[in-house]
C-alpha atoms as a PDB file:
ATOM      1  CA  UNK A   1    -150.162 -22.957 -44.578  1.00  0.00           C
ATOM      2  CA  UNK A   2    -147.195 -21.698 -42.994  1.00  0.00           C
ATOM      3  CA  UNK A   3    -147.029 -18.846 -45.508  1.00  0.00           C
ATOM      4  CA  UNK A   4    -148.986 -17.993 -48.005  1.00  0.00           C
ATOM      5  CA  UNK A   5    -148.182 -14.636 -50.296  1.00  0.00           C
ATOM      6  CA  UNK A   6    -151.855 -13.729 -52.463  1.00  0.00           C
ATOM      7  CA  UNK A   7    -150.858 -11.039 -55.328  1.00  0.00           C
ATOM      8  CA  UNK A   8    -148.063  -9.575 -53.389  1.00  0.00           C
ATOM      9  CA  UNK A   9    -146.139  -6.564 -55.584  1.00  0.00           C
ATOM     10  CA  UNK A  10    -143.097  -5.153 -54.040  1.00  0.00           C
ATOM     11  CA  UNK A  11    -141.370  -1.570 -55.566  1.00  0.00           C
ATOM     12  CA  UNK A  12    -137.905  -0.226 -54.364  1.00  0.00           C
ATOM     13  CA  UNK A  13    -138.138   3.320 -52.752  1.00  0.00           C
ATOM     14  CA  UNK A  14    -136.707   4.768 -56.147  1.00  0.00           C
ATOM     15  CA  UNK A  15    -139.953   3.071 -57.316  1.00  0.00           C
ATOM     16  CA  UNK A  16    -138.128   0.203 -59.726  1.00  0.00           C
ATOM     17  CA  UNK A  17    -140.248  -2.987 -59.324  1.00  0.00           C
ATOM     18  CA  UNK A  18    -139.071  -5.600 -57.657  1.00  0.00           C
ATOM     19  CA  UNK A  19    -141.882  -8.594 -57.515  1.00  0.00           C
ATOM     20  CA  UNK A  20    -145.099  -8.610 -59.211  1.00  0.00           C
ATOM     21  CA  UNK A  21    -148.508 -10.584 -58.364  1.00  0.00           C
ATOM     22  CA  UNK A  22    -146.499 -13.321 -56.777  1.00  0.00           C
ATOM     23  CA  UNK A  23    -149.195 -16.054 -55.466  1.00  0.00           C
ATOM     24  CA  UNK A  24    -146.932 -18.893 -53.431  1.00  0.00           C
ATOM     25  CA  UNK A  25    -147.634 -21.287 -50.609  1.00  0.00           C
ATOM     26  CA  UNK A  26    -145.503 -22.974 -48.600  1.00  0.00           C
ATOM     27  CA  UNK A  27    -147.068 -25.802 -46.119  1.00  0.00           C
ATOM     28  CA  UNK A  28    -144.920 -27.005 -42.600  1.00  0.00           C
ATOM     29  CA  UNK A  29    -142.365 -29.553 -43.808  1.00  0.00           C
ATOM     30  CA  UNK A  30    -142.287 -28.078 -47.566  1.00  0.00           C
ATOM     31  CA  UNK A  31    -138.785 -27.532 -48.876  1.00  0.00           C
ATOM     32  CA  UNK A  32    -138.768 -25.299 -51.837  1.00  0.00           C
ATOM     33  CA  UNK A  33    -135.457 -23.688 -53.777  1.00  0.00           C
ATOM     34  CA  UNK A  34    -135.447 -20.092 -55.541  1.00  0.00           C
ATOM     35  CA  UNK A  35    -133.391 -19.987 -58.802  1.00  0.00           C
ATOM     36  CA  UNK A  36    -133.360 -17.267 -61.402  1.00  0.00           C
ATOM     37  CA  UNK A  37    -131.255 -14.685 -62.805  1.00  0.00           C
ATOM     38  CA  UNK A  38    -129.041 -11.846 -60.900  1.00  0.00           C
ATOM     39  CA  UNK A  39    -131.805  -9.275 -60.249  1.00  0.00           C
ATOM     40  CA  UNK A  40    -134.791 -11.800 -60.189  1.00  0.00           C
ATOM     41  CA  UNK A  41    -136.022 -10.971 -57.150  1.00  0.00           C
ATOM     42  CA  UNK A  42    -134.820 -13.975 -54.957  1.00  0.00           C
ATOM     43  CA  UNK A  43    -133.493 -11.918 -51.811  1.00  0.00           C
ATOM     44  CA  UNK A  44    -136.277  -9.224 -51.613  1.00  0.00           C
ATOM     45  CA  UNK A  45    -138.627 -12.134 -51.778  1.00  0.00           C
ATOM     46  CA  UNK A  46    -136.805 -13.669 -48.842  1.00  0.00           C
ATOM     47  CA  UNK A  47    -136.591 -10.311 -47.022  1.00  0.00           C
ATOM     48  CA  UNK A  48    -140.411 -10.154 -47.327  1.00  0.00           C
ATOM     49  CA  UNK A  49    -140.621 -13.571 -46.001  1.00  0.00           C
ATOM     50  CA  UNK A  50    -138.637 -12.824 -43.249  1.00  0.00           C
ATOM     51  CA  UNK A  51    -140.125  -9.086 -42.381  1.00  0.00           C
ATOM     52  CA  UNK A  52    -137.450  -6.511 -43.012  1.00  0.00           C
ATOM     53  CA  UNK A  53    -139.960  -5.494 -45.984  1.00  0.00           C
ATOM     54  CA  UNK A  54    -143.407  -5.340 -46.120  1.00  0.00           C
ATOM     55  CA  UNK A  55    -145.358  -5.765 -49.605  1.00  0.00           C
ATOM     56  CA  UNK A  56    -147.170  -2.545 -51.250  1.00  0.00           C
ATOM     57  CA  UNK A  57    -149.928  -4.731 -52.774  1.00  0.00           C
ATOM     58  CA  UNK A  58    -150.986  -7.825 -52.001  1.00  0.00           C
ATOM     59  CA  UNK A  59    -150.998  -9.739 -48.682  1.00  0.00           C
ATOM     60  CA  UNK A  60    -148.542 -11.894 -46.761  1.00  0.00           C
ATOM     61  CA  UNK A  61    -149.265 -14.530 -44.190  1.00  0.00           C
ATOM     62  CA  UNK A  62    -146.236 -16.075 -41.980  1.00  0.00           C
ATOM     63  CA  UNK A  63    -146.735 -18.868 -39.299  1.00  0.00           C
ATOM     64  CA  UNK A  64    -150.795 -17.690 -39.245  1.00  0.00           C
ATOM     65  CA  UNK A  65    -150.105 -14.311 -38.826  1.00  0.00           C
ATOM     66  CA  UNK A  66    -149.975 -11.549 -41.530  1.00  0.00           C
ATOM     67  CA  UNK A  67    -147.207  -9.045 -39.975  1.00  0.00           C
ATOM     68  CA  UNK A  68    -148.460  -5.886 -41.923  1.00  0.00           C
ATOM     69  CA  UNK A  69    -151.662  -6.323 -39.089  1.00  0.00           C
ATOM     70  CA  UNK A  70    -148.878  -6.505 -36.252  1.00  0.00           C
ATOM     71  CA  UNK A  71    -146.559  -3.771 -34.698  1.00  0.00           C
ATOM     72  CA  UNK A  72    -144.204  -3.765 -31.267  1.00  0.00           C
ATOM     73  CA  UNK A  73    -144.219  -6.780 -29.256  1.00  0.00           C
ATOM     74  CA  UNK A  74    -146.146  -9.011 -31.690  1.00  0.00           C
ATOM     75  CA  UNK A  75    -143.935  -8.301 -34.596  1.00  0.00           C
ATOM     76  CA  UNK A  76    -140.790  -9.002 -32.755  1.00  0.00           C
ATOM     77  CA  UNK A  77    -142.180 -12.101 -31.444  1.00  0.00           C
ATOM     78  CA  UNK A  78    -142.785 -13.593 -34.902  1.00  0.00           C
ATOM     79  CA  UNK A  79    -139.970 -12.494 -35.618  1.00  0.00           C
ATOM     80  CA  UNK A  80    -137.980 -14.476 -32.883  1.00  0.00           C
ATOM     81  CA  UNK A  81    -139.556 -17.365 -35.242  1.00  0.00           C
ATOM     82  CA  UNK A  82    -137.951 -16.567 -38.478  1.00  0.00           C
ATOM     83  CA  UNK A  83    -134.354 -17.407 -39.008  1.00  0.00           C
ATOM     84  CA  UNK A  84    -132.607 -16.331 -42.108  1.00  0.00           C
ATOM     85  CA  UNK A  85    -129.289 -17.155 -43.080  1.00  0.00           C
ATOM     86  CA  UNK A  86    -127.831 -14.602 -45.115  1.00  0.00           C
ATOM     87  CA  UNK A  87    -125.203 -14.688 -47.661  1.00  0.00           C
ATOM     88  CA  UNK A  88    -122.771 -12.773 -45.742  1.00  0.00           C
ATOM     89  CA  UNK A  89    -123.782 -12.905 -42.565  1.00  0.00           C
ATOM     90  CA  UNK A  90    -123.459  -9.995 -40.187  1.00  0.00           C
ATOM     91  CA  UNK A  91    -121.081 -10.712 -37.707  1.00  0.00           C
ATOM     92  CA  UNK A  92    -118.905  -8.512 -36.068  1.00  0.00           C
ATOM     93  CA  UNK A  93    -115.472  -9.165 -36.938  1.00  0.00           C
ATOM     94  CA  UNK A  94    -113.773  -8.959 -33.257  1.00  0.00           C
ATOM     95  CA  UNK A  95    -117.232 -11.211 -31.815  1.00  0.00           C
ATOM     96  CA  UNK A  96    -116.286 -14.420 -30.704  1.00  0.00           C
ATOM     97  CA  UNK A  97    -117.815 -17.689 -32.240  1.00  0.00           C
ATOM     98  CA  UNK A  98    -119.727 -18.721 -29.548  1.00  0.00           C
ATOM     99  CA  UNK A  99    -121.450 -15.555 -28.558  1.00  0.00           C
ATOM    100  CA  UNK A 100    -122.104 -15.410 -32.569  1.00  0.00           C
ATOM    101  CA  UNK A 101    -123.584 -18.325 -32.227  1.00  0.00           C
ATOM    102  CA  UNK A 102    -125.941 -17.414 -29.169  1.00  0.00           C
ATOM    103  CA  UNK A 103    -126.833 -14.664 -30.447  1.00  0.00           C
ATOM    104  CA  UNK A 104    -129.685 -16.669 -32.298  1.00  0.00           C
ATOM    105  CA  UNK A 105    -131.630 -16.519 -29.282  1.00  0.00           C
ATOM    106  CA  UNK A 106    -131.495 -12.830 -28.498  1.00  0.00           C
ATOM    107  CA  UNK A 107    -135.063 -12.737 -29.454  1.00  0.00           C
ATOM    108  CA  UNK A 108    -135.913 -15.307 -27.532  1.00  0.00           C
ATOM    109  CA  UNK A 109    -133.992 -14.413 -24.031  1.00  0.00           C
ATOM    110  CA  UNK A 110    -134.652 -12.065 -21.419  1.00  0.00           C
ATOM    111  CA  UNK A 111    -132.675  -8.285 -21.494  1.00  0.00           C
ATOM    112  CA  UNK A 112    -131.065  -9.285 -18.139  1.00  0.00           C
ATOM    113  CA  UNK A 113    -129.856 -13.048 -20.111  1.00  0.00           C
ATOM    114  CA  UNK A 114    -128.835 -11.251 -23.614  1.00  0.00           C
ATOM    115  CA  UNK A 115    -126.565  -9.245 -21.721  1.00  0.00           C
ATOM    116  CA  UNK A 116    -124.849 -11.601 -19.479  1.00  0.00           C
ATOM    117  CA  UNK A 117    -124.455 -13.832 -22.976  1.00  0.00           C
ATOM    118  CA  UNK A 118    -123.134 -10.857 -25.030  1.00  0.00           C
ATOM    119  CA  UNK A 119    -120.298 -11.186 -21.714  1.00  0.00           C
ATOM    120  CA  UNK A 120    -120.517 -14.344 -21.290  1.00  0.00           C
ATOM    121  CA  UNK A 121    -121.216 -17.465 -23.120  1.00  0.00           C
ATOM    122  CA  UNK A 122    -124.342 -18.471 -20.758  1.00  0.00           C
ATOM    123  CA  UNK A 123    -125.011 -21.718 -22.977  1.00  0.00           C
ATOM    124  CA  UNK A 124    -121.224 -23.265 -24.906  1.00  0.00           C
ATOM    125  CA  UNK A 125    -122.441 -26.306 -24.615  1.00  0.00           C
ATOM    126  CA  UNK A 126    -125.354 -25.421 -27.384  1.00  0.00           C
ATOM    127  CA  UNK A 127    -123.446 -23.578 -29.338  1.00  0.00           C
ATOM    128  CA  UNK A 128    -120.491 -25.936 -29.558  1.00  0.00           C
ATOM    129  CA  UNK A 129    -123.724 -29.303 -30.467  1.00  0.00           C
ATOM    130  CA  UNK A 130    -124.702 -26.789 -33.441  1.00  0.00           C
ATOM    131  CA  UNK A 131    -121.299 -25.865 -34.873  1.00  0.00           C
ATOM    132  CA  UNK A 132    -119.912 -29.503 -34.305  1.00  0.00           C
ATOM    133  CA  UNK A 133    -122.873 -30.588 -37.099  1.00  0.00           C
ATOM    134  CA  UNK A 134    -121.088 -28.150 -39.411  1.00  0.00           C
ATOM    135  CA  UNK A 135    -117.495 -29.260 -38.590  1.00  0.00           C
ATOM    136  CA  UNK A 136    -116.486 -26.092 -36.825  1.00  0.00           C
ATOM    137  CA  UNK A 137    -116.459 -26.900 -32.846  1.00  0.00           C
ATOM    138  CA  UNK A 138    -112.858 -26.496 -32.930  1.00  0.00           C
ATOM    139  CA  UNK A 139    -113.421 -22.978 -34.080  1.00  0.00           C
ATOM    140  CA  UNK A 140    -115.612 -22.049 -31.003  1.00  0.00           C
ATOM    141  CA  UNK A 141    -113.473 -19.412 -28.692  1.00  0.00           C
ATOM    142  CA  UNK A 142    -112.001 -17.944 -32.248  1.00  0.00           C
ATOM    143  CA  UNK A 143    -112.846 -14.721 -33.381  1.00  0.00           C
ATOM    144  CA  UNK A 144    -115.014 -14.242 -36.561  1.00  0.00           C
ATOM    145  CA  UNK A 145    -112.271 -11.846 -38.042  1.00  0.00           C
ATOM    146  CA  UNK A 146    -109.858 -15.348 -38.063  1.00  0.00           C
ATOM    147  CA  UNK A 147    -112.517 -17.237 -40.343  1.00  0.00           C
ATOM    148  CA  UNK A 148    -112.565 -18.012 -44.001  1.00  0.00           C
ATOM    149  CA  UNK A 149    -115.901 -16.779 -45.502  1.00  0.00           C
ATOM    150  CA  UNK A 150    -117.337 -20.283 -46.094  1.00  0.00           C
ATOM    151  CA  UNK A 151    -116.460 -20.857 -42.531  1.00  0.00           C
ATOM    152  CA  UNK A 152    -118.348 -17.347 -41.959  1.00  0.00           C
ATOM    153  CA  UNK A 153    -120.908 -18.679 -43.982  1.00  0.00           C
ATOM    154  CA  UNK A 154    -121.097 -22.072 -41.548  1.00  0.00           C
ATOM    155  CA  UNK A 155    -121.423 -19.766 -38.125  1.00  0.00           C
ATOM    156  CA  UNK A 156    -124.094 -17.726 -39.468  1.00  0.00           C
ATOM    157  CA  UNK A 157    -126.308 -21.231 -40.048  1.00  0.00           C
ATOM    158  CA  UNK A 158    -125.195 -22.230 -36.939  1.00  0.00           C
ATOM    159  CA  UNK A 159    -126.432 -19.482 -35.105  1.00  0.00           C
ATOM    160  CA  UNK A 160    -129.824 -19.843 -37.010  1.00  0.00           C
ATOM    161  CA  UNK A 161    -130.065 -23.396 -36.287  1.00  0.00           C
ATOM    162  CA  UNK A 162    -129.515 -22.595 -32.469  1.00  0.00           C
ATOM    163  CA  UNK A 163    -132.381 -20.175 -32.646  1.00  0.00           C
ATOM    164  CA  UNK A 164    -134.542 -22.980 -33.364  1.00  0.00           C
ATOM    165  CA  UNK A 165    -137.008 -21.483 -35.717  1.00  0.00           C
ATOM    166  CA  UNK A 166    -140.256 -22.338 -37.753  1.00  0.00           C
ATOM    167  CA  UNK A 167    -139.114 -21.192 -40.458  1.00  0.00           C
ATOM    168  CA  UNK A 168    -136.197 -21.140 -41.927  1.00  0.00           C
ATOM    169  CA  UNK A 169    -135.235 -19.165 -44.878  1.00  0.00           C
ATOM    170  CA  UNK A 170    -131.842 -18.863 -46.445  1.00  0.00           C
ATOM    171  CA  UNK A 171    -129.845 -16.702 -48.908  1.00  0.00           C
ATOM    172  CA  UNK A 172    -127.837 -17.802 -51.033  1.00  0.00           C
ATOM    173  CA  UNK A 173    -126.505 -20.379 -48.177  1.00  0.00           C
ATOM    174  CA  UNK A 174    -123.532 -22.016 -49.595  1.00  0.00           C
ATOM    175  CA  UNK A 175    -121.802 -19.780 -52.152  1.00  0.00           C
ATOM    176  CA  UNK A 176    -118.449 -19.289 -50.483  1.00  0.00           C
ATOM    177  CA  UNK A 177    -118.116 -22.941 -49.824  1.00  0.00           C
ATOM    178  CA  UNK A 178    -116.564 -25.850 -51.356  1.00  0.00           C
ATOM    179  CA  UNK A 179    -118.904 -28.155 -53.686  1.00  0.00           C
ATOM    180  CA  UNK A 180    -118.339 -30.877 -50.857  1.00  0.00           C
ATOM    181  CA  UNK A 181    -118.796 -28.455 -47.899  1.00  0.00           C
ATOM    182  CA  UNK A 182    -122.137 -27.565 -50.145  1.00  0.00           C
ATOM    183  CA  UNK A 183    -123.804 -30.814 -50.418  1.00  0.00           C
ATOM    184  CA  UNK A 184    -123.354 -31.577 -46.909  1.00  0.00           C
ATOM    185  CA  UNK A 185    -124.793 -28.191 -45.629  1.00  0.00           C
ATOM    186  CA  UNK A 186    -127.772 -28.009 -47.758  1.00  0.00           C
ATOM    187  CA  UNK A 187    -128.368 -31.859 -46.620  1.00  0.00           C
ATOM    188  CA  UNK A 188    -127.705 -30.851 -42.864  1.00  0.00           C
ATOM    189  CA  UNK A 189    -130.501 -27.929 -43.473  1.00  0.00           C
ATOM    190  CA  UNK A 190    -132.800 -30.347 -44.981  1.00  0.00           C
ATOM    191  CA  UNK A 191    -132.538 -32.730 -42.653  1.00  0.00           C
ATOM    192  CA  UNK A 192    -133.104 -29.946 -39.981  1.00  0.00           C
ATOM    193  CA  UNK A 193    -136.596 -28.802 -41.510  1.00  0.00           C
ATOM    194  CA  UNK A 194    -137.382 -32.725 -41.761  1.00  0.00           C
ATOM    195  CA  UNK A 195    -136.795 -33.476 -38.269  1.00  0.00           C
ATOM    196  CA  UNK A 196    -138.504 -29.802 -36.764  1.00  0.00           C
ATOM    197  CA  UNK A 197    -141.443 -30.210 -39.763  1.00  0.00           C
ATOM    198  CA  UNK A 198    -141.074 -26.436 -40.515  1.00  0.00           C
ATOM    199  CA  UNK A 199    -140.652 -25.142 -43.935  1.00  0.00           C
ATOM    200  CA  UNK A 200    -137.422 -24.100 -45.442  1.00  0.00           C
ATOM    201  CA  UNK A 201    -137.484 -21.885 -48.419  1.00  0.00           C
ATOM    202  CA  UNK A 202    -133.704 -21.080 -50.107  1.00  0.00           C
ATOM    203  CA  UNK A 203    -132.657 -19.284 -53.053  1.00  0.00           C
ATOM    204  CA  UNK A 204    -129.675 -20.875 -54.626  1.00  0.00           C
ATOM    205  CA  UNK A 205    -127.389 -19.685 -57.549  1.00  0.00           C
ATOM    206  CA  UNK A 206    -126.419 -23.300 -58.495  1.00  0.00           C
ATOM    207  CA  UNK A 207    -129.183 -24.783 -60.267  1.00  0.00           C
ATOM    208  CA  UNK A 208    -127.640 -28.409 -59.961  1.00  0.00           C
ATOM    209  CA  UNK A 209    -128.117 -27.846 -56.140  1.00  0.00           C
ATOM    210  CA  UNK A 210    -131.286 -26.695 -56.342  1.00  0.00           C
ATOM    211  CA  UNK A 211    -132.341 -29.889 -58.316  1.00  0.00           C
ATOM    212  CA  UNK A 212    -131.054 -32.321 -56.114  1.00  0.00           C
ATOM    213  CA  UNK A 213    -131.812 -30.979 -52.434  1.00  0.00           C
ATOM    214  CA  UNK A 214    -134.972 -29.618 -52.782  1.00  0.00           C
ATOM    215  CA  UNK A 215    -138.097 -31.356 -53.461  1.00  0.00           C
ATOM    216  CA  UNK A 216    -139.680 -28.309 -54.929  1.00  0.00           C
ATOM    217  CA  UNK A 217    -138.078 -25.381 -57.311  1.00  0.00           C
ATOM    218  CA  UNK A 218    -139.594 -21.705 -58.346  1.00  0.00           C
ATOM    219  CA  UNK A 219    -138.133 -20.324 -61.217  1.00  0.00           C
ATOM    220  CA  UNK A 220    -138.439 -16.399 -60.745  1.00  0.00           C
ATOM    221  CA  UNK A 221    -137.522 -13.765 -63.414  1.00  0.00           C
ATOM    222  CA  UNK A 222    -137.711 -10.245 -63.429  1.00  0.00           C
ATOM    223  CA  UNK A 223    -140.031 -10.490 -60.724  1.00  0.00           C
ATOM    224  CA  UNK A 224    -142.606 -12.974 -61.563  1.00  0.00           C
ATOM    225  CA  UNK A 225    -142.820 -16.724 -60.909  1.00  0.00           C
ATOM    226  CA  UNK A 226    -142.064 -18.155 -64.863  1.00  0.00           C
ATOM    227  CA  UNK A 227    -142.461 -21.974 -62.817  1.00  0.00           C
ATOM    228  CA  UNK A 228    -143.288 -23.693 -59.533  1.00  0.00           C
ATOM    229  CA  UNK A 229    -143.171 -27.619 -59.744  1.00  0.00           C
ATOM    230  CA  UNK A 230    -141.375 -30.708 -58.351  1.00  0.00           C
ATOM    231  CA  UNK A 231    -137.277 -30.732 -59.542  1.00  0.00           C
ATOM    232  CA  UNK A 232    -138.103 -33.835 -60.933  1.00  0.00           C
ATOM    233  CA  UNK A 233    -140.284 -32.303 -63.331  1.00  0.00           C
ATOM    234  CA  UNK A 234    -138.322 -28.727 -64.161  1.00  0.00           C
ATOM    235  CA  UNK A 235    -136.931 -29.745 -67.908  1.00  0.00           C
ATOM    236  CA  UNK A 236    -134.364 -28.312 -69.867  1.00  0.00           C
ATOM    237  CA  UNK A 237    -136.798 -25.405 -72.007  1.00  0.00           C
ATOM    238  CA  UNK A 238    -138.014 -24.095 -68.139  1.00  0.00           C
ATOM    239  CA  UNK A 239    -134.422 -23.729 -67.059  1.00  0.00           C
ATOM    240  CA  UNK A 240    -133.533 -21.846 -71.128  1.00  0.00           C
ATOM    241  CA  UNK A 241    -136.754 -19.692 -70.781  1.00  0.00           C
ATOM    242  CA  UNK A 242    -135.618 -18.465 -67.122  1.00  0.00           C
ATOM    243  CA  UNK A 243    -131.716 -18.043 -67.792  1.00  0.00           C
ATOM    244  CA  UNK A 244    -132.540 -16.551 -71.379  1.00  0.00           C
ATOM    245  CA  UNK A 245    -129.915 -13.920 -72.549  1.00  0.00           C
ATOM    246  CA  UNK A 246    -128.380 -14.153 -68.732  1.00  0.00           C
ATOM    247  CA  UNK A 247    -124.429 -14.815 -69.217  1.00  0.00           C
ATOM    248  CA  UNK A 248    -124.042 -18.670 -69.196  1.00  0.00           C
ATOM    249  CA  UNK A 249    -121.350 -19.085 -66.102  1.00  0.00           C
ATOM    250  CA  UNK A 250    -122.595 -22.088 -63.748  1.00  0.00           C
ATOM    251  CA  UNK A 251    -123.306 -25.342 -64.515  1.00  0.00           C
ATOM    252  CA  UNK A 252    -126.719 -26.700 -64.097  1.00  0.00           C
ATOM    253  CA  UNK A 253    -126.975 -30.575 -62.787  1.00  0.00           C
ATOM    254  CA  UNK A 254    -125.308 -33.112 -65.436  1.00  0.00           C
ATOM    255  CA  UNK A 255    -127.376 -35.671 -63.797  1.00  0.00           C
ATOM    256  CA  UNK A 256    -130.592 -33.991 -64.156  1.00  0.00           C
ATOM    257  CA  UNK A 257    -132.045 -35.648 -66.785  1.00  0.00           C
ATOM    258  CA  UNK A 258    -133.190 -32.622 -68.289  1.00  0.00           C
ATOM    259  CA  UNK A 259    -130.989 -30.083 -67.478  1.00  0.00           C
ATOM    260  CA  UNK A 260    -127.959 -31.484 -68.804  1.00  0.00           C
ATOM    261  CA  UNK A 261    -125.947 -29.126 -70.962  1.00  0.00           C
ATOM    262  CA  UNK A 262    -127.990 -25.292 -69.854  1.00  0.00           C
ATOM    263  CA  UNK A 263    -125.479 -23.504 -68.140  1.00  0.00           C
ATOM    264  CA  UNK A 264    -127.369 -20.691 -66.213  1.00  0.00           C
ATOM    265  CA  UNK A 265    -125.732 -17.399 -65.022  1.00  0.00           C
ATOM    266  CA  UNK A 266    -124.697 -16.189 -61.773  1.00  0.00           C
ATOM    267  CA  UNK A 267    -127.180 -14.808 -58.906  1.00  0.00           C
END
């Protein structure tokens, strides 16, 4: 399994609890979406996943390796295998595209190569290949303070896609762009994890997405998995029981056959 999480309980440092018991496994080539309320749990799970948190029960294996047993050199070097696209991804406003963009191989490169590409741009050519799938090449010499946020959005991806990892984990990838822009990132990262046969787990705040671009969907509430099963079999009373008493803002798919009118809240 490329991860595996056995009983895993996570608490905040002002001791609210955050995830509880969750048991999940994810093989290479699995494609799985996280849906649930605001406060669920989606991005601490994914920050577990991806190492900036470590569980206080249970245990957590990534890519063979369980990371609480690892420290220095190790832990960075699983973590040069981990990309996650954030929400808002942390770019420096006044940072060019292109070294953005690079900069998914920091972890990867020598000191003496990071440098000279923090200067300059020791590999455009990759960068522009990886941005051109997401429509921005044009954008390549901007600066990140001249971009839209779904364009933001777009260069973040990119810059995990250049890092080449296995596995891929994403937050809440598409929610500053269009519905078009959506369908045809979520199918680019799909494709992507296809193609590379790593996993790719994202949470997602619209359910209809979820349903149609991922083979698999966990339904997670107030820290526990309420359902793990195929989209094709998540029904209309799974999708009530998770969104229960959550403010009814987004639409869940109309061409899910049994999602149809549930309108779930934002995540």
């Amino acid at each position: 399994m490329s991860l595996r999480l056995s009983g895993v309980s996570y608490s905040h440092p002002n001791g609210q609890s955050a995830l509880q018991a969750i048991d999940l496994q994810v093989a290479a080539g699995e494609q799985l979406a996280i849906i649930g309320p605001s406060g669920a749990g989606k991005t601490t799970l994914l920050r577990l996943l991806s190492t900036s948190l470590q569980p206080v029960s249970g245990t957590l294996s990534l890519l063979e390796q369980q990371p609480a047993q690892l420290s220095g050199r190790a832990l960075r070097r699983l973590r040069s295998r981990i990309g996650l696209i954030h929400q808002s991804p942390p770019l420096p406003p006044r940072q060019r595209v292109v070294t953005a963009v690079l900069a998914g191989r920091l972890g990867q490169w020598s000191l003496l190569r990071a440098l000279l590409s923090l200067c300059y741009p020791v590999d455009a050519a990759g960068a522009r290949q990886e941005l051109a799938r997401l429509d921005l090449a044009d954008k390549l010499f901007q600066r990140c303070d001249q971009l839209s946020g779904g364009q933001l959005q777009r260069v973040g991806i990119a810059r995990t896609l250049y890092q080449q990892p296995d596995l891929l984990l994403a937050d809440e990838p598409v929610s500053a762009m269009d519905p078009v822009l959506a369908d045809h990132t979520l199918g680019l990262l799909g494709a992507v994890a296809r193609e590379r046969g790593i996993p790719l787990v994202a949470s997602l705040h619209a359910v209809d997405l979820a349903l149609r671009h991922f083979p698999r969907v966990l339904g997670l509430r107030d820290g526990r998995v309420l359902f793990d099963k195929a989209s094709s079999e998540v029904s209309q009373t799974d999708l009530a029981s998770l969104y229960a008493n959550d403010s009814l803002t987004s639409a869940a798919a109309p061409s899910h056959p049994q999602a149809g009118a549930l309108r779930p809240g934002r995540c």
